[in-house]
Protein backbone atom coordinates (compact mmCIF):
# COMPACT_ATOMS: atom_id res chain seq x y z
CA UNK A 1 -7.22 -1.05 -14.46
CA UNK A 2 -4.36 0.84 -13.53
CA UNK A 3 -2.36 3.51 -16.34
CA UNK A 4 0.44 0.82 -15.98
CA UNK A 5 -1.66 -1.63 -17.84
CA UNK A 6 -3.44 0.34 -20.71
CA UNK A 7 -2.33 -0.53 -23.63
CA UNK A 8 -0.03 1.74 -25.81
CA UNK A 9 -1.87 3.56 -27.75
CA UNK A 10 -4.85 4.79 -25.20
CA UNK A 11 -4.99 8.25 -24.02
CA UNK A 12 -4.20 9.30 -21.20
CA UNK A 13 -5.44 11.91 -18.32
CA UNK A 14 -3.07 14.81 -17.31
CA UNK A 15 -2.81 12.98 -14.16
CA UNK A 16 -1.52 9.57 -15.50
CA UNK A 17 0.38 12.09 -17.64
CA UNK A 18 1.49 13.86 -14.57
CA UNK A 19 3.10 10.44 -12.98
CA UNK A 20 4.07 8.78 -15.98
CA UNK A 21 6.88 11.98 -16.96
CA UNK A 22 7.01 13.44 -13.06
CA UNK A 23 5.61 16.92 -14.67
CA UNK A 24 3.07 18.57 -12.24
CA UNK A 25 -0.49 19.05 -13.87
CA UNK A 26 -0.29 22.79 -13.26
CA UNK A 27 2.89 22.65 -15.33
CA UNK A 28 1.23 20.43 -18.03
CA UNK A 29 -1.36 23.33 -18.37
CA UNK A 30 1.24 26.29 -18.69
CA UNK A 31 2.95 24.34 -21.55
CA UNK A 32 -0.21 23.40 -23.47
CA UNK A 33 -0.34 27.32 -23.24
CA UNK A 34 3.32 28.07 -24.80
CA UNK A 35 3.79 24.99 -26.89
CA UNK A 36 1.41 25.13 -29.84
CA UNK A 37 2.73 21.73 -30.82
CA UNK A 38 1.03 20.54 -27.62
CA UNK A 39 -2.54 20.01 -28.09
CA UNK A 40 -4.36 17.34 -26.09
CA UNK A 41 -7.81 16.48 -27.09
CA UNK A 42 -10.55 18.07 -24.72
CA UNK A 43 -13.81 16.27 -24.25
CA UNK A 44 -16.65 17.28 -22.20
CA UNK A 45 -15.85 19.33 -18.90
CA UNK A 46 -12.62 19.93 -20.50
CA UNK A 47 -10.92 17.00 -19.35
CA UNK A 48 -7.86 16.50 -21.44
CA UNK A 49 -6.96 12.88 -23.33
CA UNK A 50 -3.34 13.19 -24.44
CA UNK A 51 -2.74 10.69 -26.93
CA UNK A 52 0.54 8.82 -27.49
CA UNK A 53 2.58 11.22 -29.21
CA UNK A 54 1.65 13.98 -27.25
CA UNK A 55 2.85 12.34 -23.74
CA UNK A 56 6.16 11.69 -25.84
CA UNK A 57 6.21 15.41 -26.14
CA UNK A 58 6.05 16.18 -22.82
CA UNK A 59 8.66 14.11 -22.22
CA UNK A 60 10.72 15.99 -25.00
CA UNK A 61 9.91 19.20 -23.82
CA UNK A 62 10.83 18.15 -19.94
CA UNK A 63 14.33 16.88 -21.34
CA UNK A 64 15.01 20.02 -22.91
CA UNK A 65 14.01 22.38 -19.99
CA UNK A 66 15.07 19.85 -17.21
CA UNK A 67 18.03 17.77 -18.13
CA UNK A 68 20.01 20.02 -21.14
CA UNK A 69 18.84 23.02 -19.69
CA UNK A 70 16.84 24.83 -22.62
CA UNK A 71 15.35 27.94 -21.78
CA UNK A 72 11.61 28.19 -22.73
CA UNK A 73 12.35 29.95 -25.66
CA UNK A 74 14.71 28.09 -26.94
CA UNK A 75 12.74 24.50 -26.52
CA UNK A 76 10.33 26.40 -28.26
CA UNK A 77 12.30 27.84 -31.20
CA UNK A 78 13.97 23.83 -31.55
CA UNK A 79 10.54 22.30 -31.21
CA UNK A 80 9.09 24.89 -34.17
CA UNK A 81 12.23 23.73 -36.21
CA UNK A 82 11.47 20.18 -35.81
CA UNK A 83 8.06 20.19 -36.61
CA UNK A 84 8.17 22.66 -39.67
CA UNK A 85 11.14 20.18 -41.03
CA UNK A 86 13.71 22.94 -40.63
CA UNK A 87 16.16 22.43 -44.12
CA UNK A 88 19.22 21.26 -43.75
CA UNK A 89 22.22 23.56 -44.10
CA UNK A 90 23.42 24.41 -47.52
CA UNK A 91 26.83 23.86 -48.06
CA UNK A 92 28.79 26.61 -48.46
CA UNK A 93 30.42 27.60 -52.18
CA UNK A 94 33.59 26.67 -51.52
CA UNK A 95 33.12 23.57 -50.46
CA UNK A 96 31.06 22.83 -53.47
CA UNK A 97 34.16 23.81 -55.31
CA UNK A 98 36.49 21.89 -53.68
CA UNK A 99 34.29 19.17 -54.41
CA UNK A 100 33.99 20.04 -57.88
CA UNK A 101 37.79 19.97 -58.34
CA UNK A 102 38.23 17.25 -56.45
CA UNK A 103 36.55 14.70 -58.98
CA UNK A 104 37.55 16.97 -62.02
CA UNK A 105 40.64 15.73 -60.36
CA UNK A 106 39.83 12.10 -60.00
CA UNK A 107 38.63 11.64 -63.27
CA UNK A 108 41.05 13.38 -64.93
CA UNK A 109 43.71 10.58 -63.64
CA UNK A 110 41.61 7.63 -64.50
């Protein structure tokens, strides 16, 4: 059965990995060593199964680096961000207060 054909949720080898995102295995290795988010399961020998979501990484982390041109660092810092849920910006006080005026405004007139 080829990797084309497994279904969608089976792991897959570094090498199907390898050809399914065009990242070379050596490569794979190195980013499983810098990317703590990246954590395929190991199994006897120390072959490595990377499930679903982890092949969707690599593919994340190869956008970033390869086609917007991230440096390491920084896919790393945005990839820590995502994953701890980085909050959203606050909104800064005077734009709360020109809020708050705004519909002291609007209900004053109704």
């Amino acid at each position: 059965m080829a990797s084309d054909e497994k279904s969608a949720g089976a792991f897959r080898t570094i090498g199907e990995v390898a050809a399914a995102t065009g990242v070379a295995p050596h490569v794979l290795r190195y980013w499983e060593a810098r990317f703590p988010q990246l954590r395929p399961v190991t199994r006897a020998g120390n072959r490595r199964y990377y499930r679903p979501a982890d092949v969707a990484l690599v593919a994340r982390i190869a956008t970033l680096l390869n086609v917007q041109g991230y440096t390491l660092a920084g896919a790393q810092k945005l990839l820590a961000g995502e994953r701890g849920g980085a909050p959203a910006p606050k909104p800064a006080p005077d734009d709360l207060r020109a809020i708050r005026d705004a519909l002291a405004r609007a209900i004053a007139n109704d």
